[in-house]
Protein backbone atom coordinates (compact mmCIF):
# COMPACT_ATOMS: atom_id res chain seq x y z
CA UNK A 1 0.00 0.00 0.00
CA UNK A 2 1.42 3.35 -0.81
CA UNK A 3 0.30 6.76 -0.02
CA UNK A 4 1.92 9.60 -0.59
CA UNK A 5 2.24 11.60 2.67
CA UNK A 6 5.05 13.00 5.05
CA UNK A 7 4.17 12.62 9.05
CA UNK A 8 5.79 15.24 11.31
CA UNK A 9 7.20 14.88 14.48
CA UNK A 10 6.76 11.58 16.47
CA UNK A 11 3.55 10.62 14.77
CA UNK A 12 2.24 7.52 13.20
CA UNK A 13 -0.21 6.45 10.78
CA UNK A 14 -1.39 2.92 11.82
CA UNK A 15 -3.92 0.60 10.40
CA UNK A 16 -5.88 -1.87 12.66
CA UNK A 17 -5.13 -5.28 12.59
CA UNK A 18 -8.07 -7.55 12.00
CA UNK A 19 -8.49 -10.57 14.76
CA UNK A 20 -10.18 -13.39 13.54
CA UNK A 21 -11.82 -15.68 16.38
CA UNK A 22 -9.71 -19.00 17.51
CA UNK A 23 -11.02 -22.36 17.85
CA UNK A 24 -8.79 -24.76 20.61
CA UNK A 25 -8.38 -28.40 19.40
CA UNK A 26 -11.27 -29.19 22.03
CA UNK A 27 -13.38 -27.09 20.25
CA UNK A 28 -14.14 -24.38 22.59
CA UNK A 29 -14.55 -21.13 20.58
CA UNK A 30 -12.69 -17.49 21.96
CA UNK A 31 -14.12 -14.83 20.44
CA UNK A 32 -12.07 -11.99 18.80
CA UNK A 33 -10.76 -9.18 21.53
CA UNK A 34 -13.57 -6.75 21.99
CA UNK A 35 -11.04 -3.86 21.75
CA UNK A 36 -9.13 -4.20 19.11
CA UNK A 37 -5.22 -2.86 20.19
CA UNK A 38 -2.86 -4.41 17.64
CA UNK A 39 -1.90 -2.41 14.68
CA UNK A 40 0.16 -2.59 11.49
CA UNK A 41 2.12 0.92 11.22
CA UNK A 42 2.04 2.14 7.51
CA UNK A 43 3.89 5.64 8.13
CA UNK A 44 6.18 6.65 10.34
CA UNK A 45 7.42 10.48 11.52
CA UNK A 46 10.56 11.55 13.24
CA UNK A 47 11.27 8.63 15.22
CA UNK A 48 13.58 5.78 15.76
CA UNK A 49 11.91 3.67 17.49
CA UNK A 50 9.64 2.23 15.43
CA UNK A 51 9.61 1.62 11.36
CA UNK A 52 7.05 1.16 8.55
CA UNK A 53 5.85 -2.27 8.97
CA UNK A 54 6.13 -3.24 12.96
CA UNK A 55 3.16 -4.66 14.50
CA UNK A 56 2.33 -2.99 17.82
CA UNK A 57 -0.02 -2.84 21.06
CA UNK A 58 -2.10 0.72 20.99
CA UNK A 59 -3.70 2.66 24.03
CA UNK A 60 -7.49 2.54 23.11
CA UNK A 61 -9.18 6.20 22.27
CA UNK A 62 -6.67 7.81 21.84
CA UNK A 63 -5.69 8.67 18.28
CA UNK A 64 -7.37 10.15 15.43
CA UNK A 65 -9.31 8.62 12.60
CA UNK A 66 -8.54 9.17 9.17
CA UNK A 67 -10.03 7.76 5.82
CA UNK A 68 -8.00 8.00 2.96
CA UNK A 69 -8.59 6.23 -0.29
CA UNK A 70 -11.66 4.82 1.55
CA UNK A 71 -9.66 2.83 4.06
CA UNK A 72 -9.66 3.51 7.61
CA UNK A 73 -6.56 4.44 9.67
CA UNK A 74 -5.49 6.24 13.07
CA UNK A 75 -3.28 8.55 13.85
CA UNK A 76 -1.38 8.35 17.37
CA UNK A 77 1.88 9.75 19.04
CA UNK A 78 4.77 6.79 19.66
CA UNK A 79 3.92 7.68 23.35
CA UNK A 80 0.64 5.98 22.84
CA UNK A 81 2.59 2.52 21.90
CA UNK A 82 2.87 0.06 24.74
CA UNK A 83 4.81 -2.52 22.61
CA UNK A 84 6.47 -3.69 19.32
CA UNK A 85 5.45 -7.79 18.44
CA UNK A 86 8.31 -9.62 17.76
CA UNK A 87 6.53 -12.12 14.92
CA UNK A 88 9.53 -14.62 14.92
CA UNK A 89 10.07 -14.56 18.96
């Protein structure tokens, strides 16, 4: 996905991370988190910490949602990051 746009300072643009609902070899099945918090970031501003591409854990309510292109996104501060998801840990 590429869109054309410069974010200043030590903001991201993230895009939610769809959970799909799990089903345990028993059979029981969990139901999706209610509150989604784990998000792909697509663009990232004057930071270090972080990089196009990470998968991270989000504070809830407190970024800013955008549409562009007609897909939805958010808009939060790195302070609003709790963690980075380390897929091959």
């Amino acid at each position: 996905m590429s869109i054309a746009m410069k974010m200043k300072n030590d903001y991201l643009l993230i895009q939610e991370i769809d959970q799909k609902e799990t089903i345990t070899p028993s059979g029981l099945i969990i139901p999706p988190p209610k509150h989604n918090r784990k998000a792909r970031i697509i663009k990232v501003g004057n930071t270090e910490h972080v990089k196009e591409g990470d998968v991270i854990l989000k504070n809830m309510g407190k970024g800013t949602n955008v549409t562009l292109n007609d897909t939805k996104f958010e808009v939060i501060h790195i302070n609003q990051i709790f963690a980075i998801i380390e897929e091959n840990a």
